[in-house]
C-alpha atoms as a PDB file:
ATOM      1  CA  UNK A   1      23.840  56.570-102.745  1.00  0.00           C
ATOM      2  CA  UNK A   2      25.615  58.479-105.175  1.00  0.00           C
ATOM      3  CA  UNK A   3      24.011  61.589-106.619  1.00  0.00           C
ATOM      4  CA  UNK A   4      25.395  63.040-109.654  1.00  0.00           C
ATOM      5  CA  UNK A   5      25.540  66.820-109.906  1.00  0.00           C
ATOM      6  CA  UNK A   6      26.529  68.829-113.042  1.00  0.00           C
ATOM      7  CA  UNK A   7      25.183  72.229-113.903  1.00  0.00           C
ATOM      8  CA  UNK A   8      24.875  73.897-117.942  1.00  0.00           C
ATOM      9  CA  UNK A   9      24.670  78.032-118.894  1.00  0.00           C
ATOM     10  CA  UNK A  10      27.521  79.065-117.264  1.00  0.00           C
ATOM     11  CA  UNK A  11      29.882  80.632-119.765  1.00  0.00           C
ATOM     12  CA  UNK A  12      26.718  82.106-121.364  1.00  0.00           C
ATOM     13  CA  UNK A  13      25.823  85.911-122.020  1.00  0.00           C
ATOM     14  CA  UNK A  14      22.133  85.745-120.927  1.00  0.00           C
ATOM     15  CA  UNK A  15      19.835  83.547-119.515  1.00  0.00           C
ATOM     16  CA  UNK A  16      20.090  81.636-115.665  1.00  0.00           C
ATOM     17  CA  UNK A  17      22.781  78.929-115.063  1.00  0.00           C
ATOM     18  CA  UNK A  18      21.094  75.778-114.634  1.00  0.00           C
ATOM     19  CA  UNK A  19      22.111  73.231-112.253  1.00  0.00           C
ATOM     20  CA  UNK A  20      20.872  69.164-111.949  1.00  0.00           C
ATOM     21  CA  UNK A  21      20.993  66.417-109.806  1.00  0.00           C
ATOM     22  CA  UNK A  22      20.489  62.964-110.459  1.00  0.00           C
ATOM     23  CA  UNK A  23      20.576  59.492-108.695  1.00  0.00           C
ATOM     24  CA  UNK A  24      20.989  57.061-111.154  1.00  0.00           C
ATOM     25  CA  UNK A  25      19.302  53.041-110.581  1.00  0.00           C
ATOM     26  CA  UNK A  26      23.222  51.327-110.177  1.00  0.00           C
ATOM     27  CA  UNK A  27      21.218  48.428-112.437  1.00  0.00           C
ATOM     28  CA  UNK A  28      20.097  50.272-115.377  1.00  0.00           C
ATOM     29  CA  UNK A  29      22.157  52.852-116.567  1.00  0.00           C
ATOM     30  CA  UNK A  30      20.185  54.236-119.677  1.00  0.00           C
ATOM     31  CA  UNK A  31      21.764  53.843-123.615  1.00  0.00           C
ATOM     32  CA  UNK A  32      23.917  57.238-124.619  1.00  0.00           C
ATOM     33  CA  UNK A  33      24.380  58.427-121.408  1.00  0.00           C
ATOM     34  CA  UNK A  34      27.337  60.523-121.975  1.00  0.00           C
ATOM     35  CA  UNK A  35      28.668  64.563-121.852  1.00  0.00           C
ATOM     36  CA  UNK A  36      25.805  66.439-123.361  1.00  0.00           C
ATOM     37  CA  UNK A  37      28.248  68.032-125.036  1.00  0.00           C
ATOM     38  CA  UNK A  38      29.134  65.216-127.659  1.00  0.00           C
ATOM     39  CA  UNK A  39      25.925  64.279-128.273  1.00  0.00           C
ATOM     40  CA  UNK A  40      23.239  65.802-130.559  1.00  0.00           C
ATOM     41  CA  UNK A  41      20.676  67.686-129.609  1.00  0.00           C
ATOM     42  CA  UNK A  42      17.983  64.811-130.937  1.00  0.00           C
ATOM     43  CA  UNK A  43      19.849  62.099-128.893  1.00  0.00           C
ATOM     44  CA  UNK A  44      20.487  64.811-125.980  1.00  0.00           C
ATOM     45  CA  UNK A  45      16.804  64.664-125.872  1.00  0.00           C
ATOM     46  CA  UNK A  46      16.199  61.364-125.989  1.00  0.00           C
ATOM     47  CA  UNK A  47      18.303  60.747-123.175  1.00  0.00           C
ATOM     48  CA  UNK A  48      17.337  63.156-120.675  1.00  0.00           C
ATOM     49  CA  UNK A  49      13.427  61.237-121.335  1.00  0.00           C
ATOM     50  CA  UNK A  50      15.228  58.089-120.495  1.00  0.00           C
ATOM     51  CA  UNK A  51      17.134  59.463-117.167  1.00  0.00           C
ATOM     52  CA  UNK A  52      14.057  61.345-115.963  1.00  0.00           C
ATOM     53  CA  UNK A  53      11.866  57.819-116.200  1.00  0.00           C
ATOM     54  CA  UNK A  54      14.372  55.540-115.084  1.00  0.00           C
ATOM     55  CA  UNK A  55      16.040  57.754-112.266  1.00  0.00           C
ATOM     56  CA  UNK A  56      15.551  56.888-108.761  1.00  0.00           C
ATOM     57  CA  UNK A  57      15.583  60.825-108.300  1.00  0.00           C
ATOM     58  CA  UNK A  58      16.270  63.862-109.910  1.00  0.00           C
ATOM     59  CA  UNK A  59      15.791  67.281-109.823  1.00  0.00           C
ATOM     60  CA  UNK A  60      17.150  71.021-111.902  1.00  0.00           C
ATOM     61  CA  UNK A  61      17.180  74.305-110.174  1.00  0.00           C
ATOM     62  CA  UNK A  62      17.640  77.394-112.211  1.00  0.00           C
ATOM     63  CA  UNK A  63      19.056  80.803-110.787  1.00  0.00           C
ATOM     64  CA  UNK A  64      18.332  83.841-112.572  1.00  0.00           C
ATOM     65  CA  UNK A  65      21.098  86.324-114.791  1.00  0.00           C
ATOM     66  CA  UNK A  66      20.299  89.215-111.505  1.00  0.00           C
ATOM     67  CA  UNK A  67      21.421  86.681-109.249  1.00  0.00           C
ATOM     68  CA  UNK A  68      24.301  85.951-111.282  1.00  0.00           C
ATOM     69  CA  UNK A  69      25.292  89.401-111.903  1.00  0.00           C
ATOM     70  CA  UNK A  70      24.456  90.387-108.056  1.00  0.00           C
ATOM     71  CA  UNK A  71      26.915  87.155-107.065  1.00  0.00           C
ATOM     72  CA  UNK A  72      28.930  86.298-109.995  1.00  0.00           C
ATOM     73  CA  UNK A  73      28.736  83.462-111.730  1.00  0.00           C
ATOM     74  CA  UNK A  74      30.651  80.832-109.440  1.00  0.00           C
ATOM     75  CA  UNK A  75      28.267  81.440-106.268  1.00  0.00           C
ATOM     76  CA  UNK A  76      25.444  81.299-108.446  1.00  0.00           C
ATOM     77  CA  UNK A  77      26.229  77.903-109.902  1.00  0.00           C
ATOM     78  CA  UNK A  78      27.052  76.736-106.344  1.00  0.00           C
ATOM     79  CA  UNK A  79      23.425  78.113-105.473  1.00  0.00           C
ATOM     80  CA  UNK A  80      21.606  76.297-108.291  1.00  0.00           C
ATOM     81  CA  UNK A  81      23.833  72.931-107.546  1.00  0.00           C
ATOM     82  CA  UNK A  82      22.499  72.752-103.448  1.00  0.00           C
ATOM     83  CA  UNK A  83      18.777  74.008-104.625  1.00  0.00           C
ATOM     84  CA  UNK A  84      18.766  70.637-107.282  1.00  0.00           C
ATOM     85  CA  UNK A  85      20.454  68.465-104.317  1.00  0.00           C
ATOM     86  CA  UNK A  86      18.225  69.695-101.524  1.00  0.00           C
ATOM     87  CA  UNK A  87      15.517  68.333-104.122  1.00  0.00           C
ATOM     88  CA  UNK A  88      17.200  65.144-104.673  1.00  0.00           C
ATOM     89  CA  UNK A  89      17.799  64.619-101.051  1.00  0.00           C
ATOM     90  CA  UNK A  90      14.074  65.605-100.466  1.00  0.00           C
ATOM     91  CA  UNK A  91      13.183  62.465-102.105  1.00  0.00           C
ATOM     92  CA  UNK A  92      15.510  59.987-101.741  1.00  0.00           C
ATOM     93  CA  UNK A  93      15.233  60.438 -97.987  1.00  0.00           C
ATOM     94  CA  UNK A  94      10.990  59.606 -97.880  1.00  0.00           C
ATOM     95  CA  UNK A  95      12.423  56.253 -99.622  1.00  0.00           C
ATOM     96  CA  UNK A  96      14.833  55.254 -96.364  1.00  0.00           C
ATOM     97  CA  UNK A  97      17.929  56.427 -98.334  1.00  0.00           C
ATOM     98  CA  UNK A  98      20.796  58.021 -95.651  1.00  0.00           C
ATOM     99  CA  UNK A  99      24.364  57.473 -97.009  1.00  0.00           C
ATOM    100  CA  UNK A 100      24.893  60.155 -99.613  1.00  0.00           C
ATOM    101  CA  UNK A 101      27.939  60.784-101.581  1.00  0.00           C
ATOM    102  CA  UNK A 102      27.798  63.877-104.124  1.00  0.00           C
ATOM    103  CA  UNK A 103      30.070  63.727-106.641  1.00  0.00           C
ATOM    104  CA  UNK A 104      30.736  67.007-108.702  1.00  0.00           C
ATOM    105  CA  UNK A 105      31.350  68.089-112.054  1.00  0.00           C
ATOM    106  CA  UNK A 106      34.684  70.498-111.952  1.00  0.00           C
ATOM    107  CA  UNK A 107      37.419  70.777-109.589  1.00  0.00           C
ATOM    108  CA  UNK A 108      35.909  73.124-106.577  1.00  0.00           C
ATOM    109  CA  UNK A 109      32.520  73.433-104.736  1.00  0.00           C
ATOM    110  CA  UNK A 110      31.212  74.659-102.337  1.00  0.00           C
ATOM    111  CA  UNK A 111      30.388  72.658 -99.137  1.00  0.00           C
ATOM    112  CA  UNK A 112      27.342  70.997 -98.452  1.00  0.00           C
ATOM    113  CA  UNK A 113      26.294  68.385 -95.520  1.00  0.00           C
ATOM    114  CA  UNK A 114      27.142  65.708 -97.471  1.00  0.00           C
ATOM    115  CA  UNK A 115      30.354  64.250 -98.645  1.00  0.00           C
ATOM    116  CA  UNK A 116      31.919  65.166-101.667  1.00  0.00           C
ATOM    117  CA  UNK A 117      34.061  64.184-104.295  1.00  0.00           C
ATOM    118  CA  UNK A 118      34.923  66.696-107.316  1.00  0.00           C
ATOM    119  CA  UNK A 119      36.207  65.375-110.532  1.00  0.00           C
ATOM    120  CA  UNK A 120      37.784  67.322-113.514  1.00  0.00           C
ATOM    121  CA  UNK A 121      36.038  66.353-116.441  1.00  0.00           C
ATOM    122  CA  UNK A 122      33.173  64.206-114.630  1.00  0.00           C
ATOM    123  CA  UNK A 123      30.331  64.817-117.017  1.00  0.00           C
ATOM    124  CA  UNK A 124      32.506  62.455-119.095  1.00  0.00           C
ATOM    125  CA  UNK A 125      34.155  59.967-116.711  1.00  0.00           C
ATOM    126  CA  UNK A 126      30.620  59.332-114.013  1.00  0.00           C
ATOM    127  CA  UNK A 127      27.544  58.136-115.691  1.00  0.00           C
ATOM    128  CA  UNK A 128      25.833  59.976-112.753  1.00  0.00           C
ATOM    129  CA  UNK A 129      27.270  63.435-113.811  1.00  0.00           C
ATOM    130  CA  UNK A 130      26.977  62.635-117.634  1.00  0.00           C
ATOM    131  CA  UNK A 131      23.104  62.298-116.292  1.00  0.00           C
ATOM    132  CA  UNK A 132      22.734  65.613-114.564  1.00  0.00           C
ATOM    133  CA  UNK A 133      24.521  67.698-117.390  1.00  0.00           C
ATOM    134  CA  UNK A 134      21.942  65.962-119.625  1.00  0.00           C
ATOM    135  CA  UNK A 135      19.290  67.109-117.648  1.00  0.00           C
ATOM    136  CA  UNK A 136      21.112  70.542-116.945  1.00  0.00           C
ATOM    137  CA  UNK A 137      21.351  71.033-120.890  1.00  0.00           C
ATOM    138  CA  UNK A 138      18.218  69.570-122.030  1.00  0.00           C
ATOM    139  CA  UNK A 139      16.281  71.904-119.386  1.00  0.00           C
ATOM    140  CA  UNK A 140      18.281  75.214-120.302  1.00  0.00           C
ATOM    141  CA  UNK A 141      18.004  74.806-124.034  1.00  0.00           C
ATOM    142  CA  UNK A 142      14.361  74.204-123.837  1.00  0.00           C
ATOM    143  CA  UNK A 143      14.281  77.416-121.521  1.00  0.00           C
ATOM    144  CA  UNK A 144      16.258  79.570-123.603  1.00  0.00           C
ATOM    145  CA  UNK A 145      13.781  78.647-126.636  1.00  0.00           C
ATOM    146  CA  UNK A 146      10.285  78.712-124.625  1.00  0.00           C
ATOM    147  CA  UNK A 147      10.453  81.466-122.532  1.00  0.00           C
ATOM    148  CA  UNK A 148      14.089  83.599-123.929  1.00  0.00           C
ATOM    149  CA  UNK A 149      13.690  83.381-127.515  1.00  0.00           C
ATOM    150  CA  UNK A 150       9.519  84.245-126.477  1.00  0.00           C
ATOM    151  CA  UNK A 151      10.403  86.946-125.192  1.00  0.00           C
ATOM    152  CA  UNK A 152      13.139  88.603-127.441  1.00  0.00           C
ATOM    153  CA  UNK A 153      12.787  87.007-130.817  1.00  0.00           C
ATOM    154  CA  UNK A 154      15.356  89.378-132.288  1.00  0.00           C
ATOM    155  CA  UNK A 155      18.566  87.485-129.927  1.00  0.00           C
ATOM    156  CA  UNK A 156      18.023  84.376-131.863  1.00  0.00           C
ATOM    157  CA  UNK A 157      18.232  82.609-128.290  1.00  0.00           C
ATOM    158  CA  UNK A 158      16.562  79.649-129.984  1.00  0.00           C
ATOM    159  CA  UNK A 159      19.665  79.127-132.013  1.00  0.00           C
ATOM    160  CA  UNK A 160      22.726  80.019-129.709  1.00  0.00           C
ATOM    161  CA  UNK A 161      20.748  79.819-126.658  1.00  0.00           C
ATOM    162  CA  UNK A 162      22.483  82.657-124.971  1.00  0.00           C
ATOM    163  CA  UNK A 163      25.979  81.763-125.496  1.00  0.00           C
ATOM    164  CA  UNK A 164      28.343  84.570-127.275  1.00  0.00           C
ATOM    165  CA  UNK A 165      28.671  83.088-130.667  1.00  0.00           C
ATOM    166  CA  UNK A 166      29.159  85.651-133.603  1.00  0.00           C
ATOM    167  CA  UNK A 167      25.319  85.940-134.716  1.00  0.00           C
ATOM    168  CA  UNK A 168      24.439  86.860-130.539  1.00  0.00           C
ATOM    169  CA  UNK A 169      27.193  89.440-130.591  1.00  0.00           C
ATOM    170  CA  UNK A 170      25.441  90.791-133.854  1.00  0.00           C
ATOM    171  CA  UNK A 171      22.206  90.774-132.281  1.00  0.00           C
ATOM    172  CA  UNK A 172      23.607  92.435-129.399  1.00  0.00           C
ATOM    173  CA  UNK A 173      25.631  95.307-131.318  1.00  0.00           C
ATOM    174  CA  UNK A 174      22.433  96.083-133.238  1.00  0.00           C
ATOM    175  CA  UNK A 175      19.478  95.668-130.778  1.00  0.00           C
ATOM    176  CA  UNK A 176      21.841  96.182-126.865  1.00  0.00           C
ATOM    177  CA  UNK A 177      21.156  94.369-123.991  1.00  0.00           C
ATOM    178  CA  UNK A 178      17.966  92.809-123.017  1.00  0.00           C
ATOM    179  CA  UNK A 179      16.604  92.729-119.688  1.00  0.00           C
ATOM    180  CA  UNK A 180      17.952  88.767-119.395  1.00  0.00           C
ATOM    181  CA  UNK A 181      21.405  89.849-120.419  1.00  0.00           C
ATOM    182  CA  UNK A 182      24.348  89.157-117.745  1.00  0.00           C
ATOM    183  CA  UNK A 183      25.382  92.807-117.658  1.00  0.00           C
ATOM    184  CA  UNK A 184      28.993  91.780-115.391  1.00  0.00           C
ATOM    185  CA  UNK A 185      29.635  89.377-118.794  1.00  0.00           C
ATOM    186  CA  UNK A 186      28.987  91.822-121.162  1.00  0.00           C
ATOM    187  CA  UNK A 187      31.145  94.727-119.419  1.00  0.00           C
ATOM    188  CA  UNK A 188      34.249  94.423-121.700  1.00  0.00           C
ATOM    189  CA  UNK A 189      31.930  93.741-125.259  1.00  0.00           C
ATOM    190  CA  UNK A 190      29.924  96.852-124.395  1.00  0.00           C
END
């Protein structure tokens, strides 16, 4: 069984990384399953419904900016990745499943009881991967709006959703850091 694993909200400023997991039915592979990163945020959407009803299991795990900063930003990916697969696992295993074969977004990871297989530019090339960074993405975003942008309407999370684009800099210039700012990735802007 092959269970995709991709993760979104790494190179971001604030907000948790976000990891998913997804097994994928080998018959029906949903329309516009692709990177999340070519397709619009309407479709993105759209998609991620599909994946989550047709799935035979998925899961996302979020870790938090503190663990990220207490960590750094590798470890904590590699910590959200095994949470979303220990869900995955949880239920493909109460349906009989044993032979497992996790193949990875990127070109490191670190190692988990079952086999794996990274691949450079997978969210692209395995429509298992292009799954999970659709669900990584998808749940993020939606994060970063509900809860970020909630929080600390002045960020404009709901637009840039925590990544370091010119209006976030602004923000961050005029207002500092907020409590769900990565303060190791903002050492050399502040």
């Amino acid at each position: 069984m092959i269970i995709g694993v991709d993760e979104a909200g790494r190179g971001a400023l604030a907000g948790p990384v976000v990891a998913a997991a997804v097994v994928l039915d080998p018959a029906f592979v949903p329309d516009g399953v692709a990177d999340s990163k070519v397709l619009a945020p309407r479709i993105r959407e759209q998609v991620a419904a599909a994946i989550r009803s047709t799935a035979l299991a998925w899961a996302v795990a979020e870790v938090d900016h503190q663990r990220i900063d207490d960590v750094n930003i590798l470890q904590a990916t590699y910590d959200a990745m095994h949470l979303a697969i220990e869900a995955v696992l949880t239920e493909v295993q109460s349906n009989g499943a044993e032979d497992h074969l996790l193949l990875i977004d990127g070109n490191r990871f670190r190692p988990h009881a079952v086999p794996h297989r990274c691949i450079v530019g997978g969210d692209a090339l395995e429509p298992s991967i292009s799954a999970a960074s659709i669900l990584a993405k998808t749940h993020r975003d939606a994060w970063m709006v509900e809860v970020a942008h909630r929080d600390y309407p002045s960020y404009g999370f709901d637009r840039h959703k925590g990544y370091g684009t010119v209006a976030h800099r602004q923000a961050l210039r005029v207002h500092g850091p907020c409590a769900l700012h990565r303060t190791t990735f903002l050492r050399s802007f502040l």
